[in-house]
Protein backbone atom coordinates (compact mmCIF):
# COMPACT_ATOMS: atom_id res chain seq x y z
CA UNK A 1 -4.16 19.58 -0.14
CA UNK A 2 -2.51 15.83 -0.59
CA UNK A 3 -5.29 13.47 -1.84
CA UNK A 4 -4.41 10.16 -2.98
CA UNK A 5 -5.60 7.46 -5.47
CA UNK A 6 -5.44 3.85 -4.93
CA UNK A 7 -6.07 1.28 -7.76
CA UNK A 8 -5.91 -2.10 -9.20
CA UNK A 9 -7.33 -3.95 -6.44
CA UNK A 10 -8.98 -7.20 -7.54
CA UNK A 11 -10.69 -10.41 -6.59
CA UNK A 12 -7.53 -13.40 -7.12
CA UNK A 13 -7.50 -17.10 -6.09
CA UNK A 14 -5.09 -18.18 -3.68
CA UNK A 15 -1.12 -18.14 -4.72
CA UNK A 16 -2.27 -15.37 -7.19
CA UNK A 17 -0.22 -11.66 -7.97
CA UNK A 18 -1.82 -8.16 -7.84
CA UNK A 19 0.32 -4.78 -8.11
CA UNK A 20 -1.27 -2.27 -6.74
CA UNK A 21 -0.61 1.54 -7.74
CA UNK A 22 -1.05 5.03 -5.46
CA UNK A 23 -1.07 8.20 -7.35
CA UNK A 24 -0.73 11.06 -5.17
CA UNK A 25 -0.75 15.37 -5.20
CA UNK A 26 1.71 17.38 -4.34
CA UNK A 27 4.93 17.64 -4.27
CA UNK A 28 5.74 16.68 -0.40
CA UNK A 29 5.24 13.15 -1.83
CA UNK A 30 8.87 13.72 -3.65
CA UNK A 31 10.85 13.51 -0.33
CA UNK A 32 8.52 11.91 2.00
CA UNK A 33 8.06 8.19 3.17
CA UNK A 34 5.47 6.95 1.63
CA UNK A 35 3.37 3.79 3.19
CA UNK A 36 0.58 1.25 2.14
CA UNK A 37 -2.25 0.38 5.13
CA UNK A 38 -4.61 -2.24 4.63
CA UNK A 39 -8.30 -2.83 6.84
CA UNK A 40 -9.68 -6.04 6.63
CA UNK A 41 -13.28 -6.44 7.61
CA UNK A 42 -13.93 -6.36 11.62
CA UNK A 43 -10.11 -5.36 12.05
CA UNK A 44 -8.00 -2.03 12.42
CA UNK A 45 -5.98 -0.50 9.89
CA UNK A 46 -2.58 -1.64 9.94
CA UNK A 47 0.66 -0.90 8.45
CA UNK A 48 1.98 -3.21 5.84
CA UNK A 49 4.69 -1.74 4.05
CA UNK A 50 7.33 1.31 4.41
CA UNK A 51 9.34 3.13 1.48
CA UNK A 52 11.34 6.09 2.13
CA UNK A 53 12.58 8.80 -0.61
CA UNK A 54 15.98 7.13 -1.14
CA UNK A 55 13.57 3.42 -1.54
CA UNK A 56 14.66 1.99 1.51
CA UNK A 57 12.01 -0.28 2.88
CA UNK A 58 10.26 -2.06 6.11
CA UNK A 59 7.61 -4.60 5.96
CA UNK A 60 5.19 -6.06 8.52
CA UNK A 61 6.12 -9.76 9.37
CA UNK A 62 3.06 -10.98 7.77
CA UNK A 63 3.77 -10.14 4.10
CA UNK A 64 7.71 -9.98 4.51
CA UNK A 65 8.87 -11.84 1.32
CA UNK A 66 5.76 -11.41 -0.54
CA UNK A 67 5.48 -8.25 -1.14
CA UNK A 68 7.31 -5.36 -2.71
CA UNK A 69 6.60 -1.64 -1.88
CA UNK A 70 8.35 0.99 -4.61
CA UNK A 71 8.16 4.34 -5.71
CA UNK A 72 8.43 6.23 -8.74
CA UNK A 73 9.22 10.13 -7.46
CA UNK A 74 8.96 11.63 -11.02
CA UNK A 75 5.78 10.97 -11.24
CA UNK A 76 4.60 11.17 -7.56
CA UNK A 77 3.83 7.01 -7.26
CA UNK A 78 4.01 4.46 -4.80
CA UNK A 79 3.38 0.74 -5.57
CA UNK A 80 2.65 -2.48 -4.02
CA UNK A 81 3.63 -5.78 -5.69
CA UNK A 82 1.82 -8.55 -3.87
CA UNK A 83 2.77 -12.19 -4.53
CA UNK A 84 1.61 -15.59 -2.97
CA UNK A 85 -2.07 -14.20 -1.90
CA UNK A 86 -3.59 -15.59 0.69
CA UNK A 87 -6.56 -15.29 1.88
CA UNK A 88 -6.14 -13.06 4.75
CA UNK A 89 -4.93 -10.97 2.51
CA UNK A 90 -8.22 -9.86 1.83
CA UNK A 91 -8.26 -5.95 2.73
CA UNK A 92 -8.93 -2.65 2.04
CA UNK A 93 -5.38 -1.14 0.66
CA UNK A 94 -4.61 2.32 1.53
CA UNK A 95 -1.36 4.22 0.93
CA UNK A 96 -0.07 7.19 2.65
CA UNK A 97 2.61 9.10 3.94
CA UNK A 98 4.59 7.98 6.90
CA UNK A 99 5.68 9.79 9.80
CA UNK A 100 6.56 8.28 12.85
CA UNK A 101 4.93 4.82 12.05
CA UNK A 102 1.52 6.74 11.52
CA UNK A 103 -0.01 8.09 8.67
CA UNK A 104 -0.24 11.98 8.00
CA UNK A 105 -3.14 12.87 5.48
CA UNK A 106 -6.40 12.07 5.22
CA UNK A 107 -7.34 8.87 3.48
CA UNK A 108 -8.26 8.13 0.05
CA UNK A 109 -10.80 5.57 -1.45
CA UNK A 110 -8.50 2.72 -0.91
CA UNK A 111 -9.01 -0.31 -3.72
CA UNK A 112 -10.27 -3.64 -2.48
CA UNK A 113 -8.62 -6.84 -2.72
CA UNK A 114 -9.93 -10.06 -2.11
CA UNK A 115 -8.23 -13.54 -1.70
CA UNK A 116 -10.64 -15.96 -2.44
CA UNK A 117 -10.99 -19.59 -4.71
């Protein structure tokens, strides 16, 4: 069973950093894309940020440039460097693994961030 662990979600003013980290089980997460979702309050889940096995990587117009999705395959990781927050940033962060622009397993906690002066 894949179960995943989300952390280091924070409140951050405006222009602020956060790197979030996913810890994960199993060892499909070794040659698997890995993703990270986010759900903002009254809003679907959506798909923010792509990383496959070999660290290639896709991200959603909205945080293209200020974010940075990588991976760390020894030790069954996936990050999320966020930069320039804004305010609609503000989300639930989720990661998981990526098949065909969906997600596969069922979701973990998730760690809240919020954008806010």
């Amino acid at each position: 069973q894949v179960q995943f662990v989300e952390s280091g979600g924070d409140l951050v003013q405006p222009g602020g950093s956060l790197r979030l980290s996913c810890a994960t089980s199993g060892n499909i997460f070794r040659f698997s894309p890995m993703g990270w979702w986010r759900q903002a309050p009254g809003k679907q889940r959506e798909l923010v940020a792509t990383i496959t096995y070999g660290s290639s990587t896709n991200y959603a117009d909205s945080v293209k440039g200020r974010f940075t999705i990588s991976r760390d395959n020894a030790k069954n990781m996936v990050f999320l460097q966020m930069n320039s927050l804004k305010p609609e940033d503000t989300a639930v962060y989720y990661c998981n693994q990526v098949r065909g622009g969906s997600y596969v397993y069922a979701w973990g906690q998730g760690t809240p961030v919020t954008v806010s002066s």
